[in-house]
N, C-alpha and C. Protein backbone atom coordinates (compact mmCIF):
# COMPACT_ATOMS: atom_id res chain seq x y z
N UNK A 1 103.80 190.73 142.18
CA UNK A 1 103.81 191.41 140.91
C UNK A 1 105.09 191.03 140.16
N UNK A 2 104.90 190.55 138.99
CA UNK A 2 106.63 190.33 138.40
C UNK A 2 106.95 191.70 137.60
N UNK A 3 108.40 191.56 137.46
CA UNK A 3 108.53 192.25 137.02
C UNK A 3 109.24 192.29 136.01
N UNK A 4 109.20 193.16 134.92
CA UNK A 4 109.95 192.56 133.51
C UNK A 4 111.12 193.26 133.24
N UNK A 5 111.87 192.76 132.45
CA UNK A 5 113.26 193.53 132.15
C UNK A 5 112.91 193.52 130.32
N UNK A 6 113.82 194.94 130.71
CA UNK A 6 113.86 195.41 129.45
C UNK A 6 115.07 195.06 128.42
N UNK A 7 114.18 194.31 127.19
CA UNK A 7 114.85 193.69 126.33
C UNK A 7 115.81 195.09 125.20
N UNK A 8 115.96 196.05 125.63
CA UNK A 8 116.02 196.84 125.06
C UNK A 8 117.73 197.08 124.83
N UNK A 9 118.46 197.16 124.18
CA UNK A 9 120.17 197.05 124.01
C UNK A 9 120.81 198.59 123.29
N UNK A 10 121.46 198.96 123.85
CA UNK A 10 122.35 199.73 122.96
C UNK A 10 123.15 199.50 122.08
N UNK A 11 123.66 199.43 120.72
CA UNK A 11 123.77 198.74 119.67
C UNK A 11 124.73 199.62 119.49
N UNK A 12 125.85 199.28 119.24
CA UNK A 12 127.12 200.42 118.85
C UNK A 12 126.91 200.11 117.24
N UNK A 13 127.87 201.50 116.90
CA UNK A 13 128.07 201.38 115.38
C UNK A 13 130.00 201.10 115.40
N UNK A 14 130.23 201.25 114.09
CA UNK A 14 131.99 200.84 114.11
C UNK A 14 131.90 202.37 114.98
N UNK A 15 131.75 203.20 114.55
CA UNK A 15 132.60 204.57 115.03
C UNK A 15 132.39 204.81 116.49
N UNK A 16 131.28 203.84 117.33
CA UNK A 16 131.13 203.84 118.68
C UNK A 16 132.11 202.90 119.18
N UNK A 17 132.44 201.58 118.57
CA UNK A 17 133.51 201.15 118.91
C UNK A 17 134.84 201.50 118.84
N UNK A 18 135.08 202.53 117.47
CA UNK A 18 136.71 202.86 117.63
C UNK A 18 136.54 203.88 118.69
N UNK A 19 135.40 204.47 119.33
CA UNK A 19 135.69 205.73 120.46
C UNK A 19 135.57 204.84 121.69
N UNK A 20 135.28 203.36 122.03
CA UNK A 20 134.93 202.84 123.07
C UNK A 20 136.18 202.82 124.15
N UNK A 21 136.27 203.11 125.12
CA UNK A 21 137.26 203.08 125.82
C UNK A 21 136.85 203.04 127.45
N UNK A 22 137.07 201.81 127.91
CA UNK A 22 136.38 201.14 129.21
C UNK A 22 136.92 201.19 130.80
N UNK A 23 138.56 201.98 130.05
CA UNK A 23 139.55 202.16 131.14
C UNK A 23 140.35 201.12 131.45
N UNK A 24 140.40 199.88 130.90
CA UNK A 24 140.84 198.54 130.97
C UNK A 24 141.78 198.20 129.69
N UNK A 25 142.18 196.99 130.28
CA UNK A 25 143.62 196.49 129.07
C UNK A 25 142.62 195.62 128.16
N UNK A 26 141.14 195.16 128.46
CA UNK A 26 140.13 193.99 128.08
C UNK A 26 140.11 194.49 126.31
N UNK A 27 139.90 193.36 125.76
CA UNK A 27 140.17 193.61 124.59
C UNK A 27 138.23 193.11 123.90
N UNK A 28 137.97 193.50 122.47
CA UNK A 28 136.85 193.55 122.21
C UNK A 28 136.59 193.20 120.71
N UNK A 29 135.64 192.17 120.60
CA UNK A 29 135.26 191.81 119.38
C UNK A 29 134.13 192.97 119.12
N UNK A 30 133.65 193.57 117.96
CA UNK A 30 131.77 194.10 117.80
C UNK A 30 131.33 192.83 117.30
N UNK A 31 130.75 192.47 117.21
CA UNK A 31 129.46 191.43 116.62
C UNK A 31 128.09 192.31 116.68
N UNK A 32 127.96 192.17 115.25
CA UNK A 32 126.17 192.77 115.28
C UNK A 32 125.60 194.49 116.10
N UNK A 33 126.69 194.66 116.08
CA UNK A 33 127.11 195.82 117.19
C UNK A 33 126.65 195.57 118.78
N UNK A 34 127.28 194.33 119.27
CA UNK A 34 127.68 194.09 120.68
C UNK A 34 129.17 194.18 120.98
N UNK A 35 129.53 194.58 121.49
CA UNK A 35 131.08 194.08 122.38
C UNK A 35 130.97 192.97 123.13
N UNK A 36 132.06 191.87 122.64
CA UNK A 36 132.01 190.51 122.87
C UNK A 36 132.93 190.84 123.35
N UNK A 37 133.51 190.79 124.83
CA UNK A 37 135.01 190.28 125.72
C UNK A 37 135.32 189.29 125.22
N UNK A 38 136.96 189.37 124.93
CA UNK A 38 138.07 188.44 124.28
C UNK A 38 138.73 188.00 125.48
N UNK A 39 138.32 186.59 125.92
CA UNK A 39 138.60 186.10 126.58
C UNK A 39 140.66 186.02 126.79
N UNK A 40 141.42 185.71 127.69
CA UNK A 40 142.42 185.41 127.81
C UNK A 40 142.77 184.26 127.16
N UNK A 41 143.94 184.36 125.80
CA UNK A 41 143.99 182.74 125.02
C UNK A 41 144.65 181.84 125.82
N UNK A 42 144.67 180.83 125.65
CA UNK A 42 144.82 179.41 125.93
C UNK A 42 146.79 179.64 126.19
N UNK A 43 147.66 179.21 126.95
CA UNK A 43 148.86 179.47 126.34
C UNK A 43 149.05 178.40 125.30
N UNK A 44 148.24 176.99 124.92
CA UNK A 44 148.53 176.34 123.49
C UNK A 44 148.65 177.05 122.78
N UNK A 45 147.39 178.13 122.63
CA UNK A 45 147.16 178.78 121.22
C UNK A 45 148.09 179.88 121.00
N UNK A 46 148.28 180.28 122.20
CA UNK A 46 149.70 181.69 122.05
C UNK A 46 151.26 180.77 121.61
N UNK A 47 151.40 179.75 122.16
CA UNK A 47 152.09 179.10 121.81
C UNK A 47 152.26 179.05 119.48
N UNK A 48 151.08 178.63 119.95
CA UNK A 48 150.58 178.17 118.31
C UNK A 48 150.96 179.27 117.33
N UNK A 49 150.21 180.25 117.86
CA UNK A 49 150.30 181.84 117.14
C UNK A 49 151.67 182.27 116.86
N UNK A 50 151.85 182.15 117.99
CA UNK A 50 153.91 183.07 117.92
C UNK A 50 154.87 181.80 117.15
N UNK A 51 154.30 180.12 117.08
CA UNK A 51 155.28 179.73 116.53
C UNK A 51 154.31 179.70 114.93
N UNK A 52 153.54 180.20 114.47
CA UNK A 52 153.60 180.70 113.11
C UNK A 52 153.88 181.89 112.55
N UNK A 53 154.26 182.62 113.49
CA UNK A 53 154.93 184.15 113.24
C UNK A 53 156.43 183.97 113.38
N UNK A 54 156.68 182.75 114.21
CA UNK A 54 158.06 182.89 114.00
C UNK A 54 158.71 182.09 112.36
N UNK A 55 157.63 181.39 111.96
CA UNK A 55 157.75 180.49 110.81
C UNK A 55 157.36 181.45 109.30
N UNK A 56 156.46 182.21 109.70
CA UNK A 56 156.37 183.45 108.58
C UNK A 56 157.31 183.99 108.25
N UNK A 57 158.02 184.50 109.58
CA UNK A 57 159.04 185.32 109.32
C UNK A 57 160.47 185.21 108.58
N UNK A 58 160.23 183.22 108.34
CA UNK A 58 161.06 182.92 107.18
C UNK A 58 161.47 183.25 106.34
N UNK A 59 160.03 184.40 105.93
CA UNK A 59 159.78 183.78 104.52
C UNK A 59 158.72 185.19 104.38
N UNK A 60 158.83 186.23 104.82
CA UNK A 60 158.16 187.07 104.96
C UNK A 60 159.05 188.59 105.60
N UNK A 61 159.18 189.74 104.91
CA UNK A 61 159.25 191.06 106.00
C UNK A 61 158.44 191.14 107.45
N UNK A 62 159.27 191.85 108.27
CA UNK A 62 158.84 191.34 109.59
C UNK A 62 157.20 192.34 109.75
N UNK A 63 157.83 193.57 109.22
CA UNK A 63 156.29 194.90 109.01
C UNK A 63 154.82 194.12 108.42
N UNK A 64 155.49 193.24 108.03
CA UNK A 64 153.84 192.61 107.06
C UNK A 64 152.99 191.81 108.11
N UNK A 65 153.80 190.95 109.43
CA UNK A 65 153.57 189.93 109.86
C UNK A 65 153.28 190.57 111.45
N UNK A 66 151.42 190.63 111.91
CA UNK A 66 150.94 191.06 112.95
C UNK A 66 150.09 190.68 114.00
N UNK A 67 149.90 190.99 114.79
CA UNK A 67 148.94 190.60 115.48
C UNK A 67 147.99 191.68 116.08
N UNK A 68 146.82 191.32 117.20
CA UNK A 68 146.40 192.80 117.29
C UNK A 68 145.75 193.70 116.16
N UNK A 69 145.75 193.47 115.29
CA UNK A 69 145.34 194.31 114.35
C UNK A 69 143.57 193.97 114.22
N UNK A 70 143.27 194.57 113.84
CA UNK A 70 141.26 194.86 114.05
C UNK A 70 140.93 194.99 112.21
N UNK A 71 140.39 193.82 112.12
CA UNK A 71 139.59 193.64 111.15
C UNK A 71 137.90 194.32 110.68
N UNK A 72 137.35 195.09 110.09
CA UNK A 72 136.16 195.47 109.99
C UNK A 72 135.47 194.31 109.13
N UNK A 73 134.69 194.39 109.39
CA UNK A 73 133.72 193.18 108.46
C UNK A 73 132.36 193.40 108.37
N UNK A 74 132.01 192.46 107.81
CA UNK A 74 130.72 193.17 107.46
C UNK A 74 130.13 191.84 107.72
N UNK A 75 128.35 192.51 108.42
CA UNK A 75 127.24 191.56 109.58
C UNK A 75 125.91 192.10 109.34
N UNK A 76 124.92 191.65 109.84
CA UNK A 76 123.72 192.28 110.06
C UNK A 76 123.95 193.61 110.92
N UNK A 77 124.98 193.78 111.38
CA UNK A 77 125.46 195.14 112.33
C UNK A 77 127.16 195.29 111.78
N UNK A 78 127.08 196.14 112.55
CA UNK A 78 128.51 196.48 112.93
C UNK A 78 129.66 195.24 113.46
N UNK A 79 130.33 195.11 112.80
CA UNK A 79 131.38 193.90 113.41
C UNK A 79 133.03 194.02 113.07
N UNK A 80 133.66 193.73 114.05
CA UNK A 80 135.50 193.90 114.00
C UNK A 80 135.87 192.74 114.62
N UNK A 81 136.94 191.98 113.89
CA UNK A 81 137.35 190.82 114.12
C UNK A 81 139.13 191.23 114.90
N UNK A 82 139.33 190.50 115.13
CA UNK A 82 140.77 190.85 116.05
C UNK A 82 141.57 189.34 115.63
N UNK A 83 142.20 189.37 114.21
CA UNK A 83 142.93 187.58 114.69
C UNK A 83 143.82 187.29 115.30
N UNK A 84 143.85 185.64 115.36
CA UNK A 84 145.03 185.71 116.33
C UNK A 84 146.92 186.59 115.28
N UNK A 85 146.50 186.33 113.98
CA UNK A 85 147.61 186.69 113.57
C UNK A 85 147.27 187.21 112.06
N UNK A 86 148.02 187.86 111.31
CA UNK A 86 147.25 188.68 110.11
C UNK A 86 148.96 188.65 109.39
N UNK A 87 148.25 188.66 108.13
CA UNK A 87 149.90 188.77 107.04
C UNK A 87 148.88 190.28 106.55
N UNK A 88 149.97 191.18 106.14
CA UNK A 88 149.53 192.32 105.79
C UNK A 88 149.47 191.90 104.07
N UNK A 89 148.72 192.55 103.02
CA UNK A 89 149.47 192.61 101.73
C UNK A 89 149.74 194.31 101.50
N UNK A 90 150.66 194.10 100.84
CA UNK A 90 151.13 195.48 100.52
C UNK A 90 149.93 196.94 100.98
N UNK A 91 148.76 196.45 100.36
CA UNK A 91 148.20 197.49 99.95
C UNK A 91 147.57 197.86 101.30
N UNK A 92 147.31 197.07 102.26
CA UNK A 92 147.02 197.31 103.88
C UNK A 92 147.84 197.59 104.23
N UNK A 93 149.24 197.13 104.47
CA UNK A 93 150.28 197.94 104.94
C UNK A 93 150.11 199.18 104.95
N UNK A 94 150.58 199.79 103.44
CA UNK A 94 150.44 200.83 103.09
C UNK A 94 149.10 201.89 103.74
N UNK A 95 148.07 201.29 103.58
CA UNK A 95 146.87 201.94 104.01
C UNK A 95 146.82 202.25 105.53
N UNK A 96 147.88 201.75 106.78
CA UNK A 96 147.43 201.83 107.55
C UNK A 96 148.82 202.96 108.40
N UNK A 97 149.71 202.75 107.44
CA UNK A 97 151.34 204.17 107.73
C UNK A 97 150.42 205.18 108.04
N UNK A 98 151.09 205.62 109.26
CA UNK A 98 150.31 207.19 110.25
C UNK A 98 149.20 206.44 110.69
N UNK A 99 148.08 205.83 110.73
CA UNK A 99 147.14 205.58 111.57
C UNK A 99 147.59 205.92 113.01
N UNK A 100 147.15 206.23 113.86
CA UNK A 100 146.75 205.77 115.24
C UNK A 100 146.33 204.62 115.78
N UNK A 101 145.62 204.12 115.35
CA UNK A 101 145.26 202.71 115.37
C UNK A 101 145.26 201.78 114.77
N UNK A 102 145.61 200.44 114.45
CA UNK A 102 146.21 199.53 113.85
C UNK A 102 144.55 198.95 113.66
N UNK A 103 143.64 199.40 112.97
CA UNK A 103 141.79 199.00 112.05
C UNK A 103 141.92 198.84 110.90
N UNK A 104 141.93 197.83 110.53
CA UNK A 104 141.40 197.88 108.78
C UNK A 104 140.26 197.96 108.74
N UNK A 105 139.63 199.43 108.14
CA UNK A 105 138.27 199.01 108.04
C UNK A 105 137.65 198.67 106.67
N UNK A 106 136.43 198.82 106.46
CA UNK A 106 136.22 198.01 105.10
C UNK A 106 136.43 198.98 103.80
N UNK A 107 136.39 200.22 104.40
CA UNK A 107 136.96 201.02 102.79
C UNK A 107 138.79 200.94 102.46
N UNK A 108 139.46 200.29 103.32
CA UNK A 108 140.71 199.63 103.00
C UNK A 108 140.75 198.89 102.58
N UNK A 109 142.01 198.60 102.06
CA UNK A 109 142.28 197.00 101.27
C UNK A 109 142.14 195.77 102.30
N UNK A 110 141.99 194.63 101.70
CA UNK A 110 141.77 193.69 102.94
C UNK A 110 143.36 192.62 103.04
N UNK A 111 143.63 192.56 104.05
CA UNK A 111 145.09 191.67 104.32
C UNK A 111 145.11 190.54 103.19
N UNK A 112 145.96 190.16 103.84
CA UNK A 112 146.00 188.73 102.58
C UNK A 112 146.20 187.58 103.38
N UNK A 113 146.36 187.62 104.73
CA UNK A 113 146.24 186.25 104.89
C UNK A 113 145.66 186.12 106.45
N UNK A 114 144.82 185.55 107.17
CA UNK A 114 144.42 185.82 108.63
C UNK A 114 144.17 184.43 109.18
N UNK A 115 144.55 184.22 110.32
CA UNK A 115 144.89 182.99 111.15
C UNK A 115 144.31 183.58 112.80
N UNK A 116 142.93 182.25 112.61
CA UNK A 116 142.49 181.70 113.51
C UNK A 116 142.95 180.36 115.20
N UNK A 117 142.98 180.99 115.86
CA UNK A 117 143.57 179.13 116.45
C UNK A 117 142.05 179.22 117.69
N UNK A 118 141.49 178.04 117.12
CA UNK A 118 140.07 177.79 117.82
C UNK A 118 140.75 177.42 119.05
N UNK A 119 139.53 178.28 120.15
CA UNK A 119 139.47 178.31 121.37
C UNK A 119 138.65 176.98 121.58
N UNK A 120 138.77 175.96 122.86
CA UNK A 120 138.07 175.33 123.05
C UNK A 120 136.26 175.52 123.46
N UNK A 121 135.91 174.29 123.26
CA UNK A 121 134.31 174.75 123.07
C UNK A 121 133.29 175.07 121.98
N UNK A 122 132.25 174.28 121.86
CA UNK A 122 131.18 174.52 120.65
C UNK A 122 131.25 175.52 120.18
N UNK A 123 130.68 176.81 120.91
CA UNK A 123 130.76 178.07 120.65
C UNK A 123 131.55 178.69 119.96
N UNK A 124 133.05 178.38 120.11
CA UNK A 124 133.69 179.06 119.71
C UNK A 124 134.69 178.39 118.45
N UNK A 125 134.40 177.12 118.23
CA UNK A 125 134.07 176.12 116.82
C UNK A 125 133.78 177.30 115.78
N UNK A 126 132.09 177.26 116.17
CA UNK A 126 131.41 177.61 115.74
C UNK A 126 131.32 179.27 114.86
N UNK A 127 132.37 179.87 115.98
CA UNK A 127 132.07 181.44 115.60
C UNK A 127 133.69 181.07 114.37
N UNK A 128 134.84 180.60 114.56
CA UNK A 128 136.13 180.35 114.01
C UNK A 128 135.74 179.51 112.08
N UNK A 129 134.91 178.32 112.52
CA UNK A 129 134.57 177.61 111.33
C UNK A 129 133.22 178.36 110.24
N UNK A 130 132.36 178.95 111.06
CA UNK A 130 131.17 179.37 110.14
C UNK A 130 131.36 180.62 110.17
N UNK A 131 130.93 181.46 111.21
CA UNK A 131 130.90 182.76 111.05
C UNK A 131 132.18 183.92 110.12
N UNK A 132 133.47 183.55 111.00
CA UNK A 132 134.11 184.37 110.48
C UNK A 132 134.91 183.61 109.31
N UNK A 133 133.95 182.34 108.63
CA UNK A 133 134.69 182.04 107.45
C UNK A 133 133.80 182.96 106.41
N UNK A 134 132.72 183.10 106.73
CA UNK A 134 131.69 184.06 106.15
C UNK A 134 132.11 185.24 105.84
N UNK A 135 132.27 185.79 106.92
CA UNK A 135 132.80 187.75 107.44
C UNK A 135 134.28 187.55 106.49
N UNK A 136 135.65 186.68 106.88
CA UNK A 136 136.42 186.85 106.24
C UNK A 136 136.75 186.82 104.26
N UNK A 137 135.45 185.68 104.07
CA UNK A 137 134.92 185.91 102.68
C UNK A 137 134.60 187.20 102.05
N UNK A 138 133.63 187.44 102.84
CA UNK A 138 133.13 188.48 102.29
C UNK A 138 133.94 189.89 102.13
N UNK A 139 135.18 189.55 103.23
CA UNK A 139 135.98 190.93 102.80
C UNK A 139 136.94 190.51 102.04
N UNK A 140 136.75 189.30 101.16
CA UNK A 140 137.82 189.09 99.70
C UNK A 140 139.57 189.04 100.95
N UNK A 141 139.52 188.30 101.90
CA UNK A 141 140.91 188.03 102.29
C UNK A 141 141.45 186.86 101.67
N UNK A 142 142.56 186.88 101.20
CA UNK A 142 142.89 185.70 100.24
C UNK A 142 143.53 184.78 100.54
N UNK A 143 143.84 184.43 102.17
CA UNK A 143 143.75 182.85 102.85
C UNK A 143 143.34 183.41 104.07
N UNK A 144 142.46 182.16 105.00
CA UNK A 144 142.04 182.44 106.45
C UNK A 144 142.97 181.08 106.75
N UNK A 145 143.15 180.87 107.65
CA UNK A 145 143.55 179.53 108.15
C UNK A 145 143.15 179.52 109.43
N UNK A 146 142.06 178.29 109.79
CA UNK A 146 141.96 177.98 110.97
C UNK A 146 142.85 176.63 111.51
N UNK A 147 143.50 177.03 112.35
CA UNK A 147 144.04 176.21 113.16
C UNK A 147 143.43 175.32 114.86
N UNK A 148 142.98 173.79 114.49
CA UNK A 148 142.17 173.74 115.76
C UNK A 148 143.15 172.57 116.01
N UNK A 149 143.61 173.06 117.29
CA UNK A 149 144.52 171.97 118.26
C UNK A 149 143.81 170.52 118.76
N UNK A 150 142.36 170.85 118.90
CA UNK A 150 141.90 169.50 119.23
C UNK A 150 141.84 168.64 118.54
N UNK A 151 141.22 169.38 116.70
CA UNK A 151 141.05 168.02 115.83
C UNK A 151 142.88 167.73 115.08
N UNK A 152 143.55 168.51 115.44
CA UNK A 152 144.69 168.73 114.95
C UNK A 152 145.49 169.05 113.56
N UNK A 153 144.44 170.06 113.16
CA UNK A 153 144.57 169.96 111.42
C UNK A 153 144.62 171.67 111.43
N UNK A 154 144.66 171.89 110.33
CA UNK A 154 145.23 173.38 109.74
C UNK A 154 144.07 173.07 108.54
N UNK A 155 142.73 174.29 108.60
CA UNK A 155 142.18 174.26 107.28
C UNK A 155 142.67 175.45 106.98
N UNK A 156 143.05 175.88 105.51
CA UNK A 156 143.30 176.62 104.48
C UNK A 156 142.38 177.00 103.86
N UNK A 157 141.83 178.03 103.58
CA UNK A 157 140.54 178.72 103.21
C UNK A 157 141.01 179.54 101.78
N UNK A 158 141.20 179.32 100.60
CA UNK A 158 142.06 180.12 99.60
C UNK A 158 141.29 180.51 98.52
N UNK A 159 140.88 182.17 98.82
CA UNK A 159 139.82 183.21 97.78
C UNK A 159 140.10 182.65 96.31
N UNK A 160 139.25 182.15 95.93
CA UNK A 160 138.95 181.64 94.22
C UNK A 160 137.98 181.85 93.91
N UNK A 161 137.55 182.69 92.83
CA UNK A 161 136.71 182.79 92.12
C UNK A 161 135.59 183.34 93.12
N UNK A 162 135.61 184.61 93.97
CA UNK A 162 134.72 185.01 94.76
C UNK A 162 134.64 183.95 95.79
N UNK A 163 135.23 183.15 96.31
CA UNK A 163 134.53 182.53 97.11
C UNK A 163 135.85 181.59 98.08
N UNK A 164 135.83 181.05 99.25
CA UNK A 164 136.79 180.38 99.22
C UNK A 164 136.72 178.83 99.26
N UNK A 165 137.70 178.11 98.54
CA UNK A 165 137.93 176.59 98.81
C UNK A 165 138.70 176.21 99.94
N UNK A 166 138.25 175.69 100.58
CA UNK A 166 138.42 175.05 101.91
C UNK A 166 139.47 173.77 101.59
N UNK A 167 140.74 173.19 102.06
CA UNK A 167 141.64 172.23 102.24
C UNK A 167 141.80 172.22 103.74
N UNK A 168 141.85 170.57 103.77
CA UNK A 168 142.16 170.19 105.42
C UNK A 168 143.55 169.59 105.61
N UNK A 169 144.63 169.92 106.03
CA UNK A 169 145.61 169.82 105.81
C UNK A 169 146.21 168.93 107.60
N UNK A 170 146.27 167.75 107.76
CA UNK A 170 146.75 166.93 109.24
C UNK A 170 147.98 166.04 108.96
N UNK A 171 148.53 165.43 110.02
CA UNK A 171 149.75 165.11 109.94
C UNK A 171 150.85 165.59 109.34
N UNK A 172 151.62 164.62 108.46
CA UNK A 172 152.76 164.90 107.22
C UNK A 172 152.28 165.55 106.26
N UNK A 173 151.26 166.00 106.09
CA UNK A 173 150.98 167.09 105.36
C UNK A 173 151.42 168.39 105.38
N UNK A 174 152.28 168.82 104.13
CA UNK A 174 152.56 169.94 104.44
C UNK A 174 151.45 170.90 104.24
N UNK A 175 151.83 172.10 105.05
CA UNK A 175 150.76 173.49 104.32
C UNK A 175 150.85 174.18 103.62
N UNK A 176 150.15 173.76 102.49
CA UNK A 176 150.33 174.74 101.01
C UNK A 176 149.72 175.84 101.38
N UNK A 177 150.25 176.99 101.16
CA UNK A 177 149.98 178.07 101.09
C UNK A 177 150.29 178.99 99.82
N UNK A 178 149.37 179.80 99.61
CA UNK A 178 149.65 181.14 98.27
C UNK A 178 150.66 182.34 98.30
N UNK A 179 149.94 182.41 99.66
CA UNK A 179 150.80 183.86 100.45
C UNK A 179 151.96 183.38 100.76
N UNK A 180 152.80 182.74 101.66
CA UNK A 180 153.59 182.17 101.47
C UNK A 180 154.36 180.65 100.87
N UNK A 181 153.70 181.10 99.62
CA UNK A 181 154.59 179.72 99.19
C UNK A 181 155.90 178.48 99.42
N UNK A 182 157.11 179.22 100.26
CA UNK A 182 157.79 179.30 100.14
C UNK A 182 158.41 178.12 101.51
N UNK A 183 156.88 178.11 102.13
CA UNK A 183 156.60 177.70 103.50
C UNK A 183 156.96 176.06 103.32
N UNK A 184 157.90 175.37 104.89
CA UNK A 184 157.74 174.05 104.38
C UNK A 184 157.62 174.08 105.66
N UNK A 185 156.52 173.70 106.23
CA UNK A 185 155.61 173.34 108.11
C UNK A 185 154.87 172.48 107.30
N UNK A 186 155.10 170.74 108.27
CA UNK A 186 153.99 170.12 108.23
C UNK A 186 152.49 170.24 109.48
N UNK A 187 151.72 169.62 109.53
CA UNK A 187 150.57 170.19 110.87
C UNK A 187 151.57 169.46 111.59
N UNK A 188 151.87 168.14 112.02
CA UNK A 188 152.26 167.71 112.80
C UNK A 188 153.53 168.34 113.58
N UNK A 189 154.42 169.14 112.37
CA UNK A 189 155.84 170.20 113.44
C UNK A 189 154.78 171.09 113.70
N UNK A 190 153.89 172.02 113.21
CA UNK A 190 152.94 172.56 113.78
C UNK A 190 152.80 172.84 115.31
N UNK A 191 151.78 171.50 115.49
CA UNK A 191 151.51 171.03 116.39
C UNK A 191 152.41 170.40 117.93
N UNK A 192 153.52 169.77 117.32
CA UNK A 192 154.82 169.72 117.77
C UNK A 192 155.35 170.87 118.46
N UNK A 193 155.26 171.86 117.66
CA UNK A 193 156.14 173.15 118.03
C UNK A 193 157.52 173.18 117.10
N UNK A 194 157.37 172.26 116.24
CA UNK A 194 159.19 171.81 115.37
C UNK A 194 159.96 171.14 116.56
N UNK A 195 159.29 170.34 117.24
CA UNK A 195 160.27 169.38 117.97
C UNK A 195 160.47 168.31 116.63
């Protein structure tokens, strides 16, 4: 006799995820209202992350410049993004003094600047380049930057006119940026580390 399994899922909403608590340090994307485990990053990419926080901080208040922080977005479900690194703009800052929890959700203002560093693998290409260039659109953030170590380039994603224009920025190229203008990193010190 076979036997069948039930295709049947429990579907969180945001407010099931901000109560979710698993007893663990494991950290959690929603997608579509699933909890996606956030894998352990790469130390490249922690590498990567902390040396653009240390390069923000140029050129930036240190309160604006985060990590950890939980993005709400908007999906066919319920969805919260976690980047690797987030520039606050004022008005998120502000929105999030006294929280308990460090959530922007979508009746807040949206950051102003959020940085990706692609994990190796199709999959996760895939969720960094399409998906959450989508989700981060749609919540009007006014640069994403994905950073992918393999192809070795820095794209710049910069909100215009509802929508964003995409720049691929490799080698001696520096990275123009809005949010921080002020910035002089080419990909290659990037990538380097500023050796």
């Amino acid at each position: 006799m076979a036997s069948t399994l039930s295709t049947d899922k429990t579907l969180l909403t945001f407010d099931d995820y901000l109560a979710y608590d698993d007893g663990t340090d494991s950290r959690y994307e929603l997608v579509d209202g699933e909890l996606i485990a956030m894998p352990p990053e790469s130390p490249e990419n922690l590498d990567l992350a902390r040396f653009l926080l240390l390069q923000f901080l140029q050129h930036l208040p240190l309160q604006r410049i985060v990590y950890n922080t939980e993005v709400e977005v908007t999906g066919r479900r319920a969805r919260c993004r976690i980047p690797d690194l987030l520039v606050h703009s004022e008005e998120s800052l502000a929105a999030l003094t006294g929280a308990r929890r460090a959530t922007l959700t979508r009746d807040m203002p949206p950051p102003a600047l959020v940085v990706e560093v692609v994990s190796p693998g199709e999959a996760n290409r895939d969720r960094d380049y399409r998906y959450k260039h989508t989700e981060y659109a749609a919540r009007g953030i006014a640069e994403y930057w994905i950073v992918d170590p393999e192809e070795r380039q820095v794209t710049v994603c910069q909100w215009v006119a509802g929508q964003y224009e995409d720049t691929v920025f490799s080698g001696a190229a520096p990275i123009v940026s809005t949010i921080v203008p002020s910035l002089q990193l080419t990909v290659e010190q990037l990538f380097g580390l500023g050796q």
